[in-house]
C-alpha atoms as a PDB file:
ATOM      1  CA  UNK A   1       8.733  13.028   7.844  1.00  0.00           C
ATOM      2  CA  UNK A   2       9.728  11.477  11.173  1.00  0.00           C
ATOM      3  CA  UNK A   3      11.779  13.269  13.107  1.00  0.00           C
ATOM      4  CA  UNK A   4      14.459  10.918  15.584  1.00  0.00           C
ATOM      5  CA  UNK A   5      13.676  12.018  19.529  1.00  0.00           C
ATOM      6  CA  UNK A   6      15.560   9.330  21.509  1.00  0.00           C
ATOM      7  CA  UNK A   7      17.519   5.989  21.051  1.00  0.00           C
ATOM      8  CA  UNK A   8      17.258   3.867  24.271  1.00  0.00           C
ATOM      9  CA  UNK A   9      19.456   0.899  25.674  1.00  0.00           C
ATOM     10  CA  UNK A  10      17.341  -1.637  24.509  1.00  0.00           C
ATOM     11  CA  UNK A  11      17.662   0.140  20.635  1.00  0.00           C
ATOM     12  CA  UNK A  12      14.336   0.677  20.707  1.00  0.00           C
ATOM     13  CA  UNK A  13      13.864   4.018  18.431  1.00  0.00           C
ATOM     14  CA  UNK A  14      11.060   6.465  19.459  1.00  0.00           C
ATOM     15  CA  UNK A  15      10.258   9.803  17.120  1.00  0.00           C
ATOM     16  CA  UNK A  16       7.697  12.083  16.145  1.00  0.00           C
ATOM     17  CA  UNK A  17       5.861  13.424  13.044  1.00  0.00           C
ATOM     18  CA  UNK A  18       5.358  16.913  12.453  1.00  0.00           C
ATOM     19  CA  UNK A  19       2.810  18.814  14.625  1.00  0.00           C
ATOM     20  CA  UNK A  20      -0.920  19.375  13.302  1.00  0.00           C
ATOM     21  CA  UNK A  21      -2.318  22.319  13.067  1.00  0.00           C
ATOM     22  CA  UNK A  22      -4.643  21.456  16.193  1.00  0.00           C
ATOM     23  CA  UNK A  23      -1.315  21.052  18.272  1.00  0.00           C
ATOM     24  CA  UNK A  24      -1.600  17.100  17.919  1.00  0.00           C
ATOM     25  CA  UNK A  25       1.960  15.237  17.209  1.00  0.00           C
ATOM     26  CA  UNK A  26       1.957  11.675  16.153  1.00  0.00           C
ATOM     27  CA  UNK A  27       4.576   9.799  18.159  1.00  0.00           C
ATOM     28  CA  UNK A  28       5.959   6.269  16.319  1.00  0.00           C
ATOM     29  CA  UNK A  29       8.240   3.861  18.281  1.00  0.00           C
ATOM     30  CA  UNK A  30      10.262   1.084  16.883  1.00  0.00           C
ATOM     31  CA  UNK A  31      12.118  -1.609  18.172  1.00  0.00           C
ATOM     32  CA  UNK A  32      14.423  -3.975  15.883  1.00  0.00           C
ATOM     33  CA  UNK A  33      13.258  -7.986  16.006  1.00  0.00           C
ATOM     34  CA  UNK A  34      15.393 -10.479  14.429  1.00  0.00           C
ATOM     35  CA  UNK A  35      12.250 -12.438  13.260  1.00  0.00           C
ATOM     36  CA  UNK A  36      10.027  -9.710  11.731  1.00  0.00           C
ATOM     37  CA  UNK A  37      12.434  -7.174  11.482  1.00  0.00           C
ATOM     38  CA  UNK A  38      10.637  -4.330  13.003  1.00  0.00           C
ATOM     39  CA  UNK A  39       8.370  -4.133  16.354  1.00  0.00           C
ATOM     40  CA  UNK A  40       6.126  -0.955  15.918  1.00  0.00           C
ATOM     41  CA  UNK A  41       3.813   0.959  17.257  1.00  0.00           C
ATOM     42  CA  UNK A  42       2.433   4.779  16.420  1.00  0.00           C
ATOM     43  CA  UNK A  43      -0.368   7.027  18.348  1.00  0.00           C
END
């Protein structure tokens, strides 16, 4: 599940998955596009 963090000016979305066991959190960042819909990254 990805849990909402922050909202900036720009509407780019960033959130976060839960944490791993090892302490590791993936992070996932998305920014609406009028051509492809969705800009996205995740690390």
């Amino acid at each position: 599940m990805i849990y909402p963090f922050m909202t900036l000016n720009d509407e780019t979305e960033i959130g976060h998955y839960d944490m791993h066991k090892d302490g590791r959190v993936k992070v996932y960042i998305e920014k609406p596009d009028e051509q492809y819909g969705f800009k996205h990254a995740a690390c």
